[in-house]
C-alpha atoms as a PDB file:
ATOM      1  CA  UNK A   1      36.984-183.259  73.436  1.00  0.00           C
ATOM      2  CA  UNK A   2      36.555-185.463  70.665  1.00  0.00           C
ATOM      3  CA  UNK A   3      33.415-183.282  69.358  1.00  0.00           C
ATOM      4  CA  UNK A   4      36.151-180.559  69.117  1.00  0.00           C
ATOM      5  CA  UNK A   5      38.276-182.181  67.403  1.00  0.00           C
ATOM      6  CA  UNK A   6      35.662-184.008  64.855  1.00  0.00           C
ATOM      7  CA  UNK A   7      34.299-179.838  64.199  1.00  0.00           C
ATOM      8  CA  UNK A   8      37.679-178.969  63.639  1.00  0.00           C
ATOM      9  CA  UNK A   9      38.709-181.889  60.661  1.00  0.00           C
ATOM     10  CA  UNK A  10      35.162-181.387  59.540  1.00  0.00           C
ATOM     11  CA  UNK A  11      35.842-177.301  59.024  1.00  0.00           C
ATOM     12  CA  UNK A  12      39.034-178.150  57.600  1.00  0.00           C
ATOM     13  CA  UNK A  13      37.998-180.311  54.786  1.00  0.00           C
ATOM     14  CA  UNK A  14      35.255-177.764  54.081  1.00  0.00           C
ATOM     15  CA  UNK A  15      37.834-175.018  53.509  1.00  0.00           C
ATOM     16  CA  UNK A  16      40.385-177.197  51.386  1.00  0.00           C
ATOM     17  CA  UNK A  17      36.919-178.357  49.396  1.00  0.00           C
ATOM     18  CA  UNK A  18      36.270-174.074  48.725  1.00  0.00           C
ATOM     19  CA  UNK A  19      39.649-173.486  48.242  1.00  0.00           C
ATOM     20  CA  UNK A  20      40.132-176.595  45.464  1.00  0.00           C
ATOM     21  CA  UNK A  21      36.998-175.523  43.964  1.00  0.00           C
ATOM     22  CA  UNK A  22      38.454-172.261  43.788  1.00  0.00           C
ATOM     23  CA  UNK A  23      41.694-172.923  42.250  1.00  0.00           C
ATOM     24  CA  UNK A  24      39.994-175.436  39.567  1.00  0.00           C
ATOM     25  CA  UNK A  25      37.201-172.701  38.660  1.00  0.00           C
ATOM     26  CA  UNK A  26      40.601-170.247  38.009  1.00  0.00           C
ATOM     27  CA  UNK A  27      42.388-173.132  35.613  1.00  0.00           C
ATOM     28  CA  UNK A  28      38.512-173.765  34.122  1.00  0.00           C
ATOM     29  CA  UNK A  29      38.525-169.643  32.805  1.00  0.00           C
ATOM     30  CA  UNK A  30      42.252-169.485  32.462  1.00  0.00           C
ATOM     31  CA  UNK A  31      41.880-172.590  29.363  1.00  0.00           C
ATOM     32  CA  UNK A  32      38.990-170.776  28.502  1.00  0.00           C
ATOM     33  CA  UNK A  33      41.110-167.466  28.272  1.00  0.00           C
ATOM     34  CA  UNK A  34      43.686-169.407  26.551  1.00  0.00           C
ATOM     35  CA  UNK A  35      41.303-171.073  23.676  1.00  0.00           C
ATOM     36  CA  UNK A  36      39.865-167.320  23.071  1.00  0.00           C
ATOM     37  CA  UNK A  37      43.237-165.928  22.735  1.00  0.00           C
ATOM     38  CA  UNK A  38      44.288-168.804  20.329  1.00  0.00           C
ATOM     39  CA  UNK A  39      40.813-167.970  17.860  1.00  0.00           C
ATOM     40  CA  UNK A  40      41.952-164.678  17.910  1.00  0.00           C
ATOM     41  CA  UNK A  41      45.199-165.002  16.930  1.00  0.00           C
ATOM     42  CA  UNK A  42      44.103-167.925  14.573  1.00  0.00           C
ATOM     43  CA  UNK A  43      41.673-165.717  12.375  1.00  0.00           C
ATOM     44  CA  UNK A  44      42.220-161.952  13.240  1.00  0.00           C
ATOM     45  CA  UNK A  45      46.290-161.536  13.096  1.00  0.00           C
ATOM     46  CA  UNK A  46      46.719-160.153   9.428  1.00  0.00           C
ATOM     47  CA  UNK A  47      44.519-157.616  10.767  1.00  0.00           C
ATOM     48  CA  UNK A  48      46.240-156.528  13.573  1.00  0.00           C
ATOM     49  CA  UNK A  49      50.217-156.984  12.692  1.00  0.00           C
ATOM     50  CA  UNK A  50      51.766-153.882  12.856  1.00  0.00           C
ATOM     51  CA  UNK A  51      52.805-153.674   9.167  1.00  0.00           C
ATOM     52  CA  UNK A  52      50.361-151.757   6.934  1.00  0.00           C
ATOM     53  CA  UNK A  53      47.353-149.787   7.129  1.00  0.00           C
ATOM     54  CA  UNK A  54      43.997-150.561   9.169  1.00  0.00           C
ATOM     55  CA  UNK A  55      42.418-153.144   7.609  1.00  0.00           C
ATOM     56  CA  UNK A  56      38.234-154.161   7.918  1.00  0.00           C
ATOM     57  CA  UNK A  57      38.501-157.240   9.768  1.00  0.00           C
ATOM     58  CA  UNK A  58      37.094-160.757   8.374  1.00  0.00           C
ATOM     59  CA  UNK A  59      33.673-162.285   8.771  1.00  0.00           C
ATOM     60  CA  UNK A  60      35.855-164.696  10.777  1.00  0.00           C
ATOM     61  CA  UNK A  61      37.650-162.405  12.542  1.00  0.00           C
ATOM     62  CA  UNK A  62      34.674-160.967  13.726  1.00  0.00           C
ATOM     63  CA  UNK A  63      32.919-164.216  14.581  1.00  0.00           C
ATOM     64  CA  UNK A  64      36.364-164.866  17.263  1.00  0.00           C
ATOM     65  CA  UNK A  65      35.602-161.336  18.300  1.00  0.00           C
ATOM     66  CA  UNK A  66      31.911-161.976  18.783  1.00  0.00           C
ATOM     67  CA  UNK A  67      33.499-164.909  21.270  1.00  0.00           C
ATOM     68  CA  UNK A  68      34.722-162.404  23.829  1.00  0.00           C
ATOM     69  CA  UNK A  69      32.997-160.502  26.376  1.00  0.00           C
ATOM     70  CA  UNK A  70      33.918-157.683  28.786  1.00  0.00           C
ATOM     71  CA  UNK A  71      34.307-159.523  31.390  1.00  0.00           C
ATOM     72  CA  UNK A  72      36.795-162.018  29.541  1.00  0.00           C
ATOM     73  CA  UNK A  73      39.083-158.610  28.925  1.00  0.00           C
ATOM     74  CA  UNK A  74      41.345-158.831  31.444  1.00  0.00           C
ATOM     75  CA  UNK A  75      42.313-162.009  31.484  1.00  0.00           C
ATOM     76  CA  UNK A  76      42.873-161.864  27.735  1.00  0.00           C
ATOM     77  CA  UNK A  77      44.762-158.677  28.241  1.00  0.00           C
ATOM     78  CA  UNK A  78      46.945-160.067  30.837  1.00  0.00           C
ATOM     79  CA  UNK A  79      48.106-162.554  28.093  1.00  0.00           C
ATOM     80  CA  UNK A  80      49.933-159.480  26.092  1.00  0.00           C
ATOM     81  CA  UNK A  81      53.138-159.539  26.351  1.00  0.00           C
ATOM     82  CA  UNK A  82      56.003-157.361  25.371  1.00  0.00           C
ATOM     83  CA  UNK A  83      56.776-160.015  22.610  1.00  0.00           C
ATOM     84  CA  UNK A  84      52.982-159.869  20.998  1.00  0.00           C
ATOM     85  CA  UNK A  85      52.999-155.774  21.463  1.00  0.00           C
ATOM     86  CA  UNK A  86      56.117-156.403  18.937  1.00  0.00           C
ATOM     87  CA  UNK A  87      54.350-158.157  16.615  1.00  0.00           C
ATOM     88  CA  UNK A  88      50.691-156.820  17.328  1.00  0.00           C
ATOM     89  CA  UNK A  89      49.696-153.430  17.108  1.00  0.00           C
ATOM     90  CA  UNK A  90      47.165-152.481  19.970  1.00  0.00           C
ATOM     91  CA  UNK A  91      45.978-149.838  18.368  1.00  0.00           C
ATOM     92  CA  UNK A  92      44.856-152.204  15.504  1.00  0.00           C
ATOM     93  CA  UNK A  93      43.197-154.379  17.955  1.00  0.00           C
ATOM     94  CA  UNK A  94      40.900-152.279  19.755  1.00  0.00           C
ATOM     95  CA  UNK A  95      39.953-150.992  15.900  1.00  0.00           C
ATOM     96  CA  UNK A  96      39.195-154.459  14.870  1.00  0.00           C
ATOM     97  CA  UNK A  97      37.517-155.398  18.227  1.00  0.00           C
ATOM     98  CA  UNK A  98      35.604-152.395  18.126  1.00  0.00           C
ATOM     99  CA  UNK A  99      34.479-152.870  14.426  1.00  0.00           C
ATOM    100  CA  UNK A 100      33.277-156.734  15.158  1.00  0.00           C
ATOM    101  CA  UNK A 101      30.854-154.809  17.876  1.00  0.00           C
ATOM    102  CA  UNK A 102      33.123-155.250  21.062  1.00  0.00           C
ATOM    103  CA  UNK A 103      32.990-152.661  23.508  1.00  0.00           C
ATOM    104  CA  UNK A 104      36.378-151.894  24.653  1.00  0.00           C
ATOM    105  CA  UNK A 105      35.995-149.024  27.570  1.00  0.00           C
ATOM    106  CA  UNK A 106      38.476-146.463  27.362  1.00  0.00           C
ATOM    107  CA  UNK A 107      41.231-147.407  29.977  1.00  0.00           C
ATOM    108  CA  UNK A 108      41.271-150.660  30.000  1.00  0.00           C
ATOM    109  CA  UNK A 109      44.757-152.108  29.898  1.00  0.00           C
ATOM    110  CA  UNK A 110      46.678-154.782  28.156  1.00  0.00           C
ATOM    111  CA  UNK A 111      50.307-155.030  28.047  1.00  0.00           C
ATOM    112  CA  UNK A 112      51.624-151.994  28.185  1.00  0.00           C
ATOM    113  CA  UNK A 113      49.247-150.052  26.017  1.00  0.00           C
ATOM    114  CA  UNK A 114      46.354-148.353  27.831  1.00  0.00           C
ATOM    115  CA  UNK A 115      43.230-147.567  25.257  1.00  0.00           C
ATOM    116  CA  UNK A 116      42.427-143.936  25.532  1.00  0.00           C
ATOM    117  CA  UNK A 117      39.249-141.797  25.978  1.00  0.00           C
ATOM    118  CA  UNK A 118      38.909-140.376  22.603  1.00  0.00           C
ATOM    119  CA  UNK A 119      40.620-143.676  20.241  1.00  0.00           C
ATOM    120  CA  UNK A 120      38.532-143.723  17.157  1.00  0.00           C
END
């Protein structure tokens, strides 16, 4: 009986060790997430404020860009909020993201604003 119960504290440490590994790997891409955002806002927001025409982003703009990766999309999407969509224009974005070299499928969400299959 006390083999039983030894297995059992044994497999429940092993679970809380997966699932605290889990939840620190999450915070570990979520400051990540948070330091990409703040580059990009840092060097690429006169290019993307709604005010005014498309503009060719910056070296340093692009270099922020250059920072992001596909995978790193959604939680950097998730991050746009009704408040930055006020400020930010999507559409100006995906131009700038897509003119640093970023591939931005068509689809992909953030916010509210969906990029669609033929955005140029």
């Amino acid at each position: 009986m006390a083999t039983t119960n030894t297995h059992r504290h044994v497999l429940a440490l092993a679970m809380l060790l997966v699932v605290g590994i889990h939840i620190l790997g999450n915070q570990k891409v979520a400051a990540s997430c948070n330091e990409t955002v703040t580059s990009l806002v840092s060097k690429c927001s006169p290019f993307v404020r709604i005010p005014g025409p498309r503009v060719l982003p910056s070296d340093a703009c692009c270099q922020a860009v250059k920072q992001v990766t596909v995978g790193d999309l959604p939680c950097v999407c998730k991050l746009v909020t009704p408040a930055t969509q006020k400020v930010f224009s999507m559409e100006k974005a995906v131009f700038v993201a897509r003119t640093c070299g970023l591939t931005i499928p068509p689809g992909t969400v953030c916010g509210s604003y969906t990029v669609p299959p033929n955005f140029v």
